[in-house]
Protein backbone atom coordinates (compact mmCIF):
# COMPACT_ATOMS: atom_id res chain seq x y z
CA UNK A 1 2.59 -10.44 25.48
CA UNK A 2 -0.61 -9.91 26.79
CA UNK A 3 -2.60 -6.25 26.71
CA UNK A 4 -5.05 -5.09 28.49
CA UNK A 5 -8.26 -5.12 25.78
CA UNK A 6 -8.98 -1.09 27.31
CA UNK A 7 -5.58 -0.34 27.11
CA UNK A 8 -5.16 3.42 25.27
CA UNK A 9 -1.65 2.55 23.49
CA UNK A 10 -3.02 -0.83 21.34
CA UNK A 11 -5.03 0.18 18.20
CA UNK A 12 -8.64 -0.54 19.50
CA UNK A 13 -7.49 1.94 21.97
CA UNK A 14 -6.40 4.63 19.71
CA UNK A 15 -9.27 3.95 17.86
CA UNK A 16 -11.47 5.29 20.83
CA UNK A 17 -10.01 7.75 20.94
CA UNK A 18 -9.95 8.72 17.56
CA UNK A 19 -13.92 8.91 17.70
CA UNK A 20 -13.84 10.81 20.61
CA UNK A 21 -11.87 13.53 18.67
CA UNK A 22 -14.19 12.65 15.52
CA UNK A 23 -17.30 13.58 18.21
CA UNK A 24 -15.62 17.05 18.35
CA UNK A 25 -13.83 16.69 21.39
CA UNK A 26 -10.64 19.15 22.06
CA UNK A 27 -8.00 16.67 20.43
CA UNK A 28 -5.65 18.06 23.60
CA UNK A 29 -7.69 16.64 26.13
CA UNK A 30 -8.47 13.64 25.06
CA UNK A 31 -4.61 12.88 24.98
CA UNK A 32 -4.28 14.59 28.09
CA UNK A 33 -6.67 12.15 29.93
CA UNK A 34 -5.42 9.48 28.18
CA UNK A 35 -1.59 9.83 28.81
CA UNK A 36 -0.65 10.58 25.73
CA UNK A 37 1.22 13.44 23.61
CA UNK A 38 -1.58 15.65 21.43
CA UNK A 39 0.92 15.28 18.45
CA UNK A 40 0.86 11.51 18.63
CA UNK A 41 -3.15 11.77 19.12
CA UNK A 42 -3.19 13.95 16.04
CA UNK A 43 -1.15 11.84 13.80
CA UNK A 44 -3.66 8.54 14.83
CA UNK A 45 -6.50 10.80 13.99
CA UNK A 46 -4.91 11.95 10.34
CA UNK A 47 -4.00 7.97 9.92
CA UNK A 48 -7.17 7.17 10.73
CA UNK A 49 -8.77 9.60 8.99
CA UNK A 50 -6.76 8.88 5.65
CA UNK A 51 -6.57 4.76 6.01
CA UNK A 52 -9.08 3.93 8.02
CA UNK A 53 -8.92 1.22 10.92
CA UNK A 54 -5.89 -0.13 9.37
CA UNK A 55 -3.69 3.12 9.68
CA UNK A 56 -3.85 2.39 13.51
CA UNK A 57 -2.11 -1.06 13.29
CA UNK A 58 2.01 -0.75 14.10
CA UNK A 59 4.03 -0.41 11.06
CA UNK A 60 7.72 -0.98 10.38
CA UNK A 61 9.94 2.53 10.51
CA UNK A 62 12.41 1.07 7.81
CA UNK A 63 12.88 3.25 5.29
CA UNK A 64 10.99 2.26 1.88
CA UNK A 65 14.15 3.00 -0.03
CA UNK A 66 17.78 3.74 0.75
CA UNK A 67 19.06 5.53 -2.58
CA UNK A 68 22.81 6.16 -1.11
CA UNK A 69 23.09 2.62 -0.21
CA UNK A 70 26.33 0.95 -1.18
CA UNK A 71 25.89 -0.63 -4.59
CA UNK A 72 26.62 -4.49 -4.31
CA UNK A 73 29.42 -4.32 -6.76
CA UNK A 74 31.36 -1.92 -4.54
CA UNK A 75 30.33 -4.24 -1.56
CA UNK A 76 31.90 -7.40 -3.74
CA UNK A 77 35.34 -5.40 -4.11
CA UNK A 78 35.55 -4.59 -0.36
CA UNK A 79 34.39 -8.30 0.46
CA UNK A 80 36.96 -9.86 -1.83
CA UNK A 81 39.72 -7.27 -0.74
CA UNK A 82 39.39 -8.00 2.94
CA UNK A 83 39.73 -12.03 2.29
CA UNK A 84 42.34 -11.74 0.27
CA UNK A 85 44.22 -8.94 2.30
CA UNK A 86 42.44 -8.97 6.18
CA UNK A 87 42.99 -5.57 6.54
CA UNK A 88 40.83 -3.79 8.58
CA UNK A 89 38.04 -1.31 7.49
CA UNK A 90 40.69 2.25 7.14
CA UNK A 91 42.97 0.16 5.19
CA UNK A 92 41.01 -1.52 3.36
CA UNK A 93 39.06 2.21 2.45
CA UNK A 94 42.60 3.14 1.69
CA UNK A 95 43.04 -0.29 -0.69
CA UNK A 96 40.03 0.16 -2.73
CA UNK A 97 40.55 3.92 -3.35
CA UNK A 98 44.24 3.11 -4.55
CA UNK A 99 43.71 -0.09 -6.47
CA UNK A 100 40.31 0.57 -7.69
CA UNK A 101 39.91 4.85 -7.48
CA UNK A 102 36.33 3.63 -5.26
CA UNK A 103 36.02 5.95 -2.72
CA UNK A 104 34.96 4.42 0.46
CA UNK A 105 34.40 5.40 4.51
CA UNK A 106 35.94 3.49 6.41
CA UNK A 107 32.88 2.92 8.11
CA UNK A 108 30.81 2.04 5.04
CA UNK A 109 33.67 -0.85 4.60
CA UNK A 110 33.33 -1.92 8.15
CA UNK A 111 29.64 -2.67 7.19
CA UNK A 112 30.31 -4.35 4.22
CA UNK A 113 32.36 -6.79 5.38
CA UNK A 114 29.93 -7.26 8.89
CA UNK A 115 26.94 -8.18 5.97
């Protein structure tokens, strides 16, 4: 994909516009002018301010961590339950909780056996 090299959304962009607000211009019209939200122009500034050039590049919105993830050896016992059984996610929730006393969504087995 190709972008404009003046375009305001790409990080030399936002970058401009972060030293116009560092110049002392009204942070709300600068994002006014250039199409933007002043939140989203005040979060550039503050990652540019704390990170430099490189708090303006695109970052990935996973999460970090996911503490309430399903352990893997609760994701083994659904995986081996539904080849040995095929029973579909409810069921199998229903399975693991009588066999095993693991407490499962059905949901949360749906997506351990999609994985």
């Amino acid at each position: 994909m190709t972008v404009h090299a003046n375009a305001p959304l790409t990080p030399e962009g936002s970058l401009r516009l972060c030293l116009c607000v560092d110049a002392g211009r009204p942070i709300a019209r600068i994002a006014a002018e250039a199409g933007i939200s002043r939140r989203c122009l005040a979060k550039w500034y503050a990652r540019w301010r704390t990170h430099g050039e490189d708090g303006l590049l695109d970052h990935s919105s996973r999460p970090s961590a996911s503490p309430t993830r399903t352990s893997e050896g609760i994701a083994d016992l659904v995986e081996a339950l539904r080849r040995q059984t095929r029973y579909g996610p409810a069921r199998l929730a229903a399975e693991l909780e009588r066999l095993s006393a693991v407490t499962v969504a059905p949901a949360t087995a749906s997506s351990c056996v999609a994985a």
